[in-house]
N, C-alpha and C. Protein backbone atom coordinates (compact mmCIF):
# COMPACT_ATOMS: atom_id res chain seq x y z
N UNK A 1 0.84 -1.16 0.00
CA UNK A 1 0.00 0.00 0.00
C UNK A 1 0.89 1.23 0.00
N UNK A 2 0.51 1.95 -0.82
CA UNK A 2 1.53 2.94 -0.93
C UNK A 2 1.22 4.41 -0.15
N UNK A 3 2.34 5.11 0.77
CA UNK A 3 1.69 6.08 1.60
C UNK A 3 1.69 5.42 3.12
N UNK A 4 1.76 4.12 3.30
CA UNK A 4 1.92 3.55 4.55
C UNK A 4 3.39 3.75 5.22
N UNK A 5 3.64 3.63 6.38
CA UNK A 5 5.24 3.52 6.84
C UNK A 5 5.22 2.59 7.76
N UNK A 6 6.20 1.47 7.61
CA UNK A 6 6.67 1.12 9.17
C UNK A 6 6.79 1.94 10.14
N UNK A 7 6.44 0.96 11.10
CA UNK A 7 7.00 1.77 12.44
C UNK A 7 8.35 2.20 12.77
N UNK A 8 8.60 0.39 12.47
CA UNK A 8 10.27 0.71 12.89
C UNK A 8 11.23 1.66 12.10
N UNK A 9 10.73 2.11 10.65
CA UNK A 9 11.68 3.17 9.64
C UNK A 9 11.10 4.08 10.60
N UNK A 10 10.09 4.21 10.76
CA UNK A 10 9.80 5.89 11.06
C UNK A 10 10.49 5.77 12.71
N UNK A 11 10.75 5.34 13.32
CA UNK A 11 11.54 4.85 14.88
C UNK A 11 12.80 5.19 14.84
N UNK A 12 13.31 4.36 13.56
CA UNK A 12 14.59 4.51 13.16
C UNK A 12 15.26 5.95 12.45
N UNK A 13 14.15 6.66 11.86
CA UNK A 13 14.44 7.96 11.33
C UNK A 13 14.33 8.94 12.79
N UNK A 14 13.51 8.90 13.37
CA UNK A 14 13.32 9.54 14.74
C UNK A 14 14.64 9.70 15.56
N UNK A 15 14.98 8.50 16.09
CA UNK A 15 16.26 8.50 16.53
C UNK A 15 17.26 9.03 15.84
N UNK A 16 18.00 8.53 14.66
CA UNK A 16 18.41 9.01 14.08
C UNK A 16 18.38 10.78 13.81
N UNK A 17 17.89 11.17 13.83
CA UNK A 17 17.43 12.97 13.67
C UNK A 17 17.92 13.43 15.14
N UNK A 18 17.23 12.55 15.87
CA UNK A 18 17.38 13.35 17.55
C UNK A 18 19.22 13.40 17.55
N UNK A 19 19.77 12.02 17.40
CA UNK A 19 21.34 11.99 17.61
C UNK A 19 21.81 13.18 16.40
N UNK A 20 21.57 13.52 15.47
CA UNK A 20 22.41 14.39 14.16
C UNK A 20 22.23 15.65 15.10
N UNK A 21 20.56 15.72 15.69
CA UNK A 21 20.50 16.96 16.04
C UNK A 21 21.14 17.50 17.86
N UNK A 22 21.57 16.13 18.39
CA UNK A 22 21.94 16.67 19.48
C UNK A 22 23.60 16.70 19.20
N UNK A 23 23.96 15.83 18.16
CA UNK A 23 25.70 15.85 17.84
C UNK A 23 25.74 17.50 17.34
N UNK A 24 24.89 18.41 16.72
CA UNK A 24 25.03 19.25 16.30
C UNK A 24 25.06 20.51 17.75
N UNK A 25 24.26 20.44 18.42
CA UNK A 25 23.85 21.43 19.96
C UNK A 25 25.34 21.19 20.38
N UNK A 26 25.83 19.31 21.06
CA UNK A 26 26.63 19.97 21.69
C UNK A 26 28.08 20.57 20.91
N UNK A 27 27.92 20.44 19.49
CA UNK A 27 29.13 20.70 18.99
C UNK A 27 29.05 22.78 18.93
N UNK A 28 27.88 23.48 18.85
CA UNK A 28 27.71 24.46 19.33
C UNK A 28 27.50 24.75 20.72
N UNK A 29 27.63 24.44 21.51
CA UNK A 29 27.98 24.31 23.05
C UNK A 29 29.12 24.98 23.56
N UNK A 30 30.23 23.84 22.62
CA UNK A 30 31.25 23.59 23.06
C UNK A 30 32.33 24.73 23.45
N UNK A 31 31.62 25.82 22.63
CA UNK A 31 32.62 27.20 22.54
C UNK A 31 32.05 27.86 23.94
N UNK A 32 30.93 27.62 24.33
CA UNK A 32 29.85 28.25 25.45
C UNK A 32 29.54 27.70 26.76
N UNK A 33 30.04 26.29 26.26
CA UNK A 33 29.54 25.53 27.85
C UNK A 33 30.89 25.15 28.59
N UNK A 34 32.26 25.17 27.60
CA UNK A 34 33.01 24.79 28.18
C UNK A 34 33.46 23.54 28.43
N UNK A 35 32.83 22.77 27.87
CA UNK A 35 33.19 21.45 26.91
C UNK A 35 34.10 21.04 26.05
N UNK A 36 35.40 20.53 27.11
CA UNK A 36 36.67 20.35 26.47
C UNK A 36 37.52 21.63 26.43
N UNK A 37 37.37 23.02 26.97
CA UNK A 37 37.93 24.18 27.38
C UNK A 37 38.96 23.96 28.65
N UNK A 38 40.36 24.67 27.71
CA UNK A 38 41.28 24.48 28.97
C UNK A 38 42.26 25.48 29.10
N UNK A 39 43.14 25.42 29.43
CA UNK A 39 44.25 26.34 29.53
C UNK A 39 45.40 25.88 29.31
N UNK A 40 46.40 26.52 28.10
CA UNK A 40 47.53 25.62 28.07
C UNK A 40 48.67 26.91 27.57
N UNK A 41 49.82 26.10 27.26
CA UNK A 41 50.86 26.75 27.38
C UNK A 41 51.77 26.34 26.53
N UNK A 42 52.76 27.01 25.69
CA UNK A 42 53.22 26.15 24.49
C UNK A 42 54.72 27.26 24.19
N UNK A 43 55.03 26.67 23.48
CA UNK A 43 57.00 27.52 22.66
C UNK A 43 57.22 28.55 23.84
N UNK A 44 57.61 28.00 24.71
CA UNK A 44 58.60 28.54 25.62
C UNK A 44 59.79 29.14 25.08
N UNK A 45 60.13 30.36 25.03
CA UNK A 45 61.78 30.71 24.37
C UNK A 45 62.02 31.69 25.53
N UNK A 46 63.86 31.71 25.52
CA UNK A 46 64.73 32.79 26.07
C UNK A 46 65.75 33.42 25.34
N UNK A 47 66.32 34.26 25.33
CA UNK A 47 67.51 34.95 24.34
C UNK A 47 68.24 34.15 24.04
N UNK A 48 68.43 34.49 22.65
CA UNK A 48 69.72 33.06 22.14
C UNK A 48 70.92 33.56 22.73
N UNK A 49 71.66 34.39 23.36
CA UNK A 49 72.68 34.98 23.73
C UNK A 49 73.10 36.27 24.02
N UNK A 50 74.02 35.93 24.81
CA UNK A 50 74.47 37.61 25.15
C UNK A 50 75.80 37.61 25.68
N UNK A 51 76.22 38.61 25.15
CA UNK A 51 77.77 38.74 24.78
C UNK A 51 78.22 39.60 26.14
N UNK A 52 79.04 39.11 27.30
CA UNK A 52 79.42 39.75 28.34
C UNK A 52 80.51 40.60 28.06
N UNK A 53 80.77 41.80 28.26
CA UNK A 53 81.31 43.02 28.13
C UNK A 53 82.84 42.60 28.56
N UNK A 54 83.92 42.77 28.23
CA UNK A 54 85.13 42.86 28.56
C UNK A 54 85.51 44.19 29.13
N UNK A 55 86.30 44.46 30.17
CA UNK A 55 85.98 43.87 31.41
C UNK A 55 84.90 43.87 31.93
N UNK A 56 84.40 42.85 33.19
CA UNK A 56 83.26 43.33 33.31
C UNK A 56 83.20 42.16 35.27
N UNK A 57 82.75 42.87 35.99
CA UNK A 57 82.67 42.08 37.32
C UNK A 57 81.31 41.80 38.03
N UNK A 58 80.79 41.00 37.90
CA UNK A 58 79.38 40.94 38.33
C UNK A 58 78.26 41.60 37.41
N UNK A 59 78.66 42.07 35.91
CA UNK A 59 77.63 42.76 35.21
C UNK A 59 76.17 42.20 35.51
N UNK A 60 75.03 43.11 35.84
CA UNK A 60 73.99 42.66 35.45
C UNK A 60 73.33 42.63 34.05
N UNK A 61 72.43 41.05 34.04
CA UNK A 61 72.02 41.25 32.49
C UNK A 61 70.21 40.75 32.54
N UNK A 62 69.79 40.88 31.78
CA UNK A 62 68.47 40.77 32.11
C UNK A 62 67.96 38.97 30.54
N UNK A 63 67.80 38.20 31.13
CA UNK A 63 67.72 37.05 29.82
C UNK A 63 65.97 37.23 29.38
N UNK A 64 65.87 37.46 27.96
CA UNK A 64 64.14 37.59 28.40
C UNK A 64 64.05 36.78 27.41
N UNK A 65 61.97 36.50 28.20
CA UNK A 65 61.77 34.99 27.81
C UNK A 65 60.74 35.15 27.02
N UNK A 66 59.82 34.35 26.30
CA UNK A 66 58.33 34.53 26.10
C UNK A 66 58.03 32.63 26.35
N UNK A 67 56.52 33.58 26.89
CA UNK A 67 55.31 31.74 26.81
C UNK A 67 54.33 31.94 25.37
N UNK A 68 53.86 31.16 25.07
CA UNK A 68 52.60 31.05 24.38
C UNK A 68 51.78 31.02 25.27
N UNK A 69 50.37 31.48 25.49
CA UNK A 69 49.41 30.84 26.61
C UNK A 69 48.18 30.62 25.30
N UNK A 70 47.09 29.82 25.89
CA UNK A 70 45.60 30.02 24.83
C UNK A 70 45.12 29.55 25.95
N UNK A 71 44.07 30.32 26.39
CA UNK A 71 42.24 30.21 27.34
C UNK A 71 41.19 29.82 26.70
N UNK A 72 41.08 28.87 26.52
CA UNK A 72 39.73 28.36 26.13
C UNK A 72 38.56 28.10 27.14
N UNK A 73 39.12 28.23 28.23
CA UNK A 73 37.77 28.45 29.68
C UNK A 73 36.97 29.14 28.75
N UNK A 74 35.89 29.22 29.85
CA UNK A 74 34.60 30.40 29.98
C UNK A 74 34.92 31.22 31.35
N UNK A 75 36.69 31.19 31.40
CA UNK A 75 36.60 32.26 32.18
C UNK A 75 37.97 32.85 32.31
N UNK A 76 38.40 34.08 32.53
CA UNK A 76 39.95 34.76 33.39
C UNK A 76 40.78 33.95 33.58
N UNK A 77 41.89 33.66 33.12
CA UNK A 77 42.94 33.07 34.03
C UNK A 77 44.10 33.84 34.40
N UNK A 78 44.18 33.75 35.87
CA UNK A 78 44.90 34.83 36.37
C UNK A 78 46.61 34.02 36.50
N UNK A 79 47.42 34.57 36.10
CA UNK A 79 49.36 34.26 36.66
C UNK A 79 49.35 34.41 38.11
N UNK A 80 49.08 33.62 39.07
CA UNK A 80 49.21 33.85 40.66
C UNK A 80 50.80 34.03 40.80
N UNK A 81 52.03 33.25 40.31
CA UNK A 81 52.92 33.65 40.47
C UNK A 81 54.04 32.60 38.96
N UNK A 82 55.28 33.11 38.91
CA UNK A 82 55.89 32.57 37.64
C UNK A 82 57.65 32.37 38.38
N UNK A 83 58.01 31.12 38.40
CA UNK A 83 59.12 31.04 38.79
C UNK A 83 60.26 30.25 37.69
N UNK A 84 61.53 29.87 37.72
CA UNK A 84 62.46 29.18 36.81
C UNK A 84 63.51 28.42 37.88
N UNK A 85 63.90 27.62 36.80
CA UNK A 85 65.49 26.80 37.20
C UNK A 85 65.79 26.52 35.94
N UNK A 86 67.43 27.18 36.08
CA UNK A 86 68.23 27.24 35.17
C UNK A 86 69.05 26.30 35.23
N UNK A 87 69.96 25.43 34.50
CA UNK A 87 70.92 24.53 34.30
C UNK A 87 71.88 24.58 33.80
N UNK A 88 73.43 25.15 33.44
CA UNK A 88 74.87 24.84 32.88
C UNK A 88 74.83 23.70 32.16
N UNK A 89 74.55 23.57 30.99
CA UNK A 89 74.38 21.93 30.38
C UNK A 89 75.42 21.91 29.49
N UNK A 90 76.47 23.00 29.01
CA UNK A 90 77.48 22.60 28.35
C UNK A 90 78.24 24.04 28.07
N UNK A 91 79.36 23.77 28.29
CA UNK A 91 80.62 25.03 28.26
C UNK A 91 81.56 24.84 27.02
N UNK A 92 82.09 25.90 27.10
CA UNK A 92 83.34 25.89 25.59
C UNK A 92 84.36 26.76 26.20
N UNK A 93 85.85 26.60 25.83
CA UNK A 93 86.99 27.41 25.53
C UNK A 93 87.16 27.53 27.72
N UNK A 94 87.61 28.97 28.02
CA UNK A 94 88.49 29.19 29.07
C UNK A 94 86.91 29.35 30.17
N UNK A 95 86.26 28.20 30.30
CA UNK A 95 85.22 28.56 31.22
C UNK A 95 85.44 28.45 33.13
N UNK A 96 85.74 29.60 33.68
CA UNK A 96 86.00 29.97 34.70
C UNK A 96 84.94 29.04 36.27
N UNK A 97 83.72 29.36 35.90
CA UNK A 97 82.59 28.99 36.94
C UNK A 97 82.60 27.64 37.08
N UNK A 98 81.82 27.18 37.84
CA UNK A 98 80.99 26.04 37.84
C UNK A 98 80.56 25.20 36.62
N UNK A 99 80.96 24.03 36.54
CA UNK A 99 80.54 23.61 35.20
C UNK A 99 79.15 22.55 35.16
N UNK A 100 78.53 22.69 36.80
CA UNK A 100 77.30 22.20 36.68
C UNK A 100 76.56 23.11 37.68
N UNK A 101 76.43 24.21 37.53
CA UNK A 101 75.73 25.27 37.96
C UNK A 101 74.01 25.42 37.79
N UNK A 102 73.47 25.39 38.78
CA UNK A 102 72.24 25.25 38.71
C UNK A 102 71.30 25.99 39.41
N UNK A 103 70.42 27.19 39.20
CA UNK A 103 70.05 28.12 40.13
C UNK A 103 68.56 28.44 39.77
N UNK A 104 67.91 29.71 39.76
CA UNK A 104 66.59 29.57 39.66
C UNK A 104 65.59 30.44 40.65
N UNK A 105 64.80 30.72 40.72
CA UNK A 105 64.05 31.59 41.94
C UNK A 105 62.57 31.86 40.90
N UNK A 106 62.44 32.75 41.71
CA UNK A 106 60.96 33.66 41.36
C UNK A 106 60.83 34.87 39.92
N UNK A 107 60.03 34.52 38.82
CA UNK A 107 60.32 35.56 38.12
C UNK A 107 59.32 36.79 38.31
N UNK A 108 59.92 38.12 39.07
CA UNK A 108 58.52 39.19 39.26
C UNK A 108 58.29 39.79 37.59
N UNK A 109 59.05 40.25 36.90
CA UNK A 109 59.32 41.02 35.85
C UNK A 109 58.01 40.12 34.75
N UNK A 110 56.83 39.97 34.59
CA UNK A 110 55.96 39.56 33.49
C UNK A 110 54.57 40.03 33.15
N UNK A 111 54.63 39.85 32.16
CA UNK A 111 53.09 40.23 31.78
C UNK A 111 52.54 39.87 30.41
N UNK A 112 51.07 39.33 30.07
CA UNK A 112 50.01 39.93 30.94
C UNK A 112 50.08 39.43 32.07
N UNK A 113 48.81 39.22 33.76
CA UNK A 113 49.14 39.00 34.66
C UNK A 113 47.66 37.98 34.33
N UNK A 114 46.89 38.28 33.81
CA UNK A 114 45.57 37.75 32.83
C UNK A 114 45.60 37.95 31.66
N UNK A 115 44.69 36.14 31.39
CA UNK A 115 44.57 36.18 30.15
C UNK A 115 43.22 35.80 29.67
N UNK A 116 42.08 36.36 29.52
CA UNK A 116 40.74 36.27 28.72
C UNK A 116 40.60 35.15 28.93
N UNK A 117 39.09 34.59 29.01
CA UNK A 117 38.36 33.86 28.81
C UNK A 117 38.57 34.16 26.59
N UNK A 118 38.75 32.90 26.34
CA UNK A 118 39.22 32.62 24.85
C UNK A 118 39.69 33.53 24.32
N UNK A 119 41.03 33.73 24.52
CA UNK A 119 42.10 34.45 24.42
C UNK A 119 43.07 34.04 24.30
N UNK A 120 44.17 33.91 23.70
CA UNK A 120 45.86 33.64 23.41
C UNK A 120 46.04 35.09 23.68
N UNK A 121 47.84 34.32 24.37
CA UNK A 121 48.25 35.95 24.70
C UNK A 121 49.91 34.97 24.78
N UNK A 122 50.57 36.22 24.60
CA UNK A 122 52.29 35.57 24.55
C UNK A 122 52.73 36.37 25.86
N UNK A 123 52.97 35.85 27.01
CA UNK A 123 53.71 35.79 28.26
C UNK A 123 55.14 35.97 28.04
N UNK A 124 54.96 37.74 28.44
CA UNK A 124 57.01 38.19 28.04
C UNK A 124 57.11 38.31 29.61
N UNK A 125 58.55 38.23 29.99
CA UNK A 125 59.26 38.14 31.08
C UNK A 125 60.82 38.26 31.40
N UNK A 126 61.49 38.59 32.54
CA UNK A 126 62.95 38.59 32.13
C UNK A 126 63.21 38.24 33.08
N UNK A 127 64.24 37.22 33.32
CA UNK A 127 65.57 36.76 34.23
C UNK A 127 66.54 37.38 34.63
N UNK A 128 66.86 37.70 35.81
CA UNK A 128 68.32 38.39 35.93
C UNK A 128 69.51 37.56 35.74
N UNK A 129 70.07 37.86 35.28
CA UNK A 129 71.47 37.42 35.14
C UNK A 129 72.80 38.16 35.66
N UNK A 130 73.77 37.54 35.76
CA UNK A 130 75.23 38.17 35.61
C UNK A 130 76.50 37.78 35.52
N UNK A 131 77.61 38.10 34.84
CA UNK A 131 78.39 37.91 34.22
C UNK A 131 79.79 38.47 34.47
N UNK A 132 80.56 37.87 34.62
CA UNK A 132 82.47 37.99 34.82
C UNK A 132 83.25 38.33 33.91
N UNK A 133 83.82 38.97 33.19
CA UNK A 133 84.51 38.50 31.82
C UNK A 133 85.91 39.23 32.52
N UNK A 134 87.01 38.34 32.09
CA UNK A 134 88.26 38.68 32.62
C UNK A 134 88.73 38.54 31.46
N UNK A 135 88.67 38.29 30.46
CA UNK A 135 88.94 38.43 29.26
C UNK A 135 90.02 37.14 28.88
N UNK A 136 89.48 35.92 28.03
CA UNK A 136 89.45 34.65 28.39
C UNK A 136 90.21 34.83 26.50
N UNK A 137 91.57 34.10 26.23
CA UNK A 137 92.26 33.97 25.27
C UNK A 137 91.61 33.33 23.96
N UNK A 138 90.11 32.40 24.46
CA UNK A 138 90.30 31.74 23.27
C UNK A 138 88.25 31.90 23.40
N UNK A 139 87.37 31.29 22.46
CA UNK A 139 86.48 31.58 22.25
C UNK A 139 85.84 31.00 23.70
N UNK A 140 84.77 31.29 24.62
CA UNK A 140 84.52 30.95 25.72
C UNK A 140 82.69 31.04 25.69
N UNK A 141 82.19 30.14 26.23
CA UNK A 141 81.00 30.42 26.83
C UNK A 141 80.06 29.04 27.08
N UNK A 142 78.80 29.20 28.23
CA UNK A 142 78.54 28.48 28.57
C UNK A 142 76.99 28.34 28.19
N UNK A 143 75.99 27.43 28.32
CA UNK A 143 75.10 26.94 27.61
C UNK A 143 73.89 26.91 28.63
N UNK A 144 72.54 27.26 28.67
CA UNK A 144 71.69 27.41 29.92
C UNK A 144 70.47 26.82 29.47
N UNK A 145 69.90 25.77 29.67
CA UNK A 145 68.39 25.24 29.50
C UNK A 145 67.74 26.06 30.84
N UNK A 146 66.38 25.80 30.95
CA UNK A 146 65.25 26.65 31.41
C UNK A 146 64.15 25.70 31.59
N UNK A 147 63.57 26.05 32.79
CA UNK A 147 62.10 25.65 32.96
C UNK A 147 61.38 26.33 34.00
N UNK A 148 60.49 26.41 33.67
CA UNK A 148 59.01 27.00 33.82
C UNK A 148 58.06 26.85 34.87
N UNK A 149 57.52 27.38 35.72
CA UNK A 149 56.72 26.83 36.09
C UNK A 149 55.85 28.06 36.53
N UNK A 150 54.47 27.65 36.15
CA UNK A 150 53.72 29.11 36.61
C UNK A 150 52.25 28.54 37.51
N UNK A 151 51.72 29.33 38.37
CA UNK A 151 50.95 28.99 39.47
C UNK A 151 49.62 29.58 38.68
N UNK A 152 48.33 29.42 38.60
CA UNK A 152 47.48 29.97 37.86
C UNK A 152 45.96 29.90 38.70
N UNK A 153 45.19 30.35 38.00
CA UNK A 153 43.98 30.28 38.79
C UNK A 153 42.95 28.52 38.33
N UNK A 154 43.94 28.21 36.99
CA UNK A 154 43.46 27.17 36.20
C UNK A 154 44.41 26.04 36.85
N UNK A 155 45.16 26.00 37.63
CA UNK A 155 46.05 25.29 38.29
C UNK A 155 47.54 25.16 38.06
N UNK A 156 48.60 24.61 38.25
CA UNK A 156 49.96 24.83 38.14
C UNK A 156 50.60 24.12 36.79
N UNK A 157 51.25 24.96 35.93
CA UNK A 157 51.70 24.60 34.95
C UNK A 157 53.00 24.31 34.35
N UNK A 158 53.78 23.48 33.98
CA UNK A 158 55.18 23.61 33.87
C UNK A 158 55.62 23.14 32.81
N UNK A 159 56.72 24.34 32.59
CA UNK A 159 56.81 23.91 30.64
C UNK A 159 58.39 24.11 30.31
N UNK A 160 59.27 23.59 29.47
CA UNK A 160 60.40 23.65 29.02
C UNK A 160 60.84 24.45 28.50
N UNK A 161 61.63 25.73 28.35
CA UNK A 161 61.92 26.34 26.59
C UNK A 161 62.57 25.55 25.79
N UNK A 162 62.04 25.51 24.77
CA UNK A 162 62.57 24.91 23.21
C UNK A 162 64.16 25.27 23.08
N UNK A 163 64.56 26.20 23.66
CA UNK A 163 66.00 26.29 23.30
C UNK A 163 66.87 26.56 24.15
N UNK A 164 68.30 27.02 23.87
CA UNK A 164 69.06 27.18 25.42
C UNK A 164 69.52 28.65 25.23
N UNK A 165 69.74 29.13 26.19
CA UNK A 165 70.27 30.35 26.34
C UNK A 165 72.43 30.37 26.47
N UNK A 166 72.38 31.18 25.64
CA UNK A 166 74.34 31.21 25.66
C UNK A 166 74.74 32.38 26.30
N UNK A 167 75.66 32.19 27.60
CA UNK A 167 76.02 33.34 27.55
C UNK A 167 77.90 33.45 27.27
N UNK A 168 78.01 34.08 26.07
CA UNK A 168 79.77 34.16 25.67
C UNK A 168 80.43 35.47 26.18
N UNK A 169 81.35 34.81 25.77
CA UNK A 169 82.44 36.22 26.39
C UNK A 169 83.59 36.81 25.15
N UNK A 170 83.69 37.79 25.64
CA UNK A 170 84.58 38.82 24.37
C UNK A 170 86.52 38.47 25.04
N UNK A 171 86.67 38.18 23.78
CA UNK A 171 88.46 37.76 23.89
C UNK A 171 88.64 39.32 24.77
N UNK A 172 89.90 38.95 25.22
CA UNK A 172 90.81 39.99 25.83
C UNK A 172 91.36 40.41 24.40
């Protein structure tokens, strides 16, 4: 008879529609409800180098860094606080110091201090440093990895930089 329907097609189309149409809600949700929204952190970098002044005794130097951040909350995420540890992971030529030197503290110097509810923002900052140069005969300098760690309102995060920081020295 034509114009009639099963039950079960028309059951089966029913369902079917409800799932397309609820795969569709929560996939518009997702920007709004916070569904799968997080906070993360990514390409950590610090200065590729810096050339210590001949002569020079305790120079201060400032190493600056950047984070990537992206907020995908539905809400603020605040920097409660941003600290480092640095590492000596490899030296060259007339290197004077410590050749497994390892130090680190609190970084105050950053900003932003917030970052938006769905927002990317690049986290600049600077390290103090300082530097000796007695003026060393042959090419000299030492090699610094980095890590991260920042306190947040989204919880505690800790991340590597991608590269190392050099700090060389100028021949006598």
């Amino acid at each position: 008879m034509a114009g009639l329907y099963n039950y079960r097609d028309v059951s089966r189309f029913v369902r079917g529609a409800f799932a397309a149409a609820l795969v569709i809600a929560m996939g518009a949700c997702v920007p709004f409800c916070g569904i799968g929204a997080k906070f993360s952190l990514s390409t950590a970098r610090v200065d590729l180098e810096y050339k210590c002044p001949y002569p020079s005794n305790e120079a201060p130097y400032d190493v600056h860094g950047s984070i990537e951040a992206d907020n995908s909350t539905t809400s603020a995420v605040t920097i409660k606080s941003m600290s480092e540890q640095d590492e000596l992971v490899s030296t060259a030529g007339e290197w004077n110091g410590p050749k497994t030197a390892k130090a680190g503290g609190p970084i105050a110097t950053f900003s932003p201090k917030s970052i938006a509810s769905g927002a990317s923002s690049i986290i600049k900052f600077t390290i103090g440093f300082s530097c000796t140069n007695s003026g060393p005969a042959v090419t000299t300098y030492g090699e610094f990895t980095f890590k991260f760690t920042l306190v947040t309102t989204a919880g505690t995060y800790k991340i590597d930089a991608g590269n190392r920081h050099r700090l060389s020295f100028a021949t006598a």
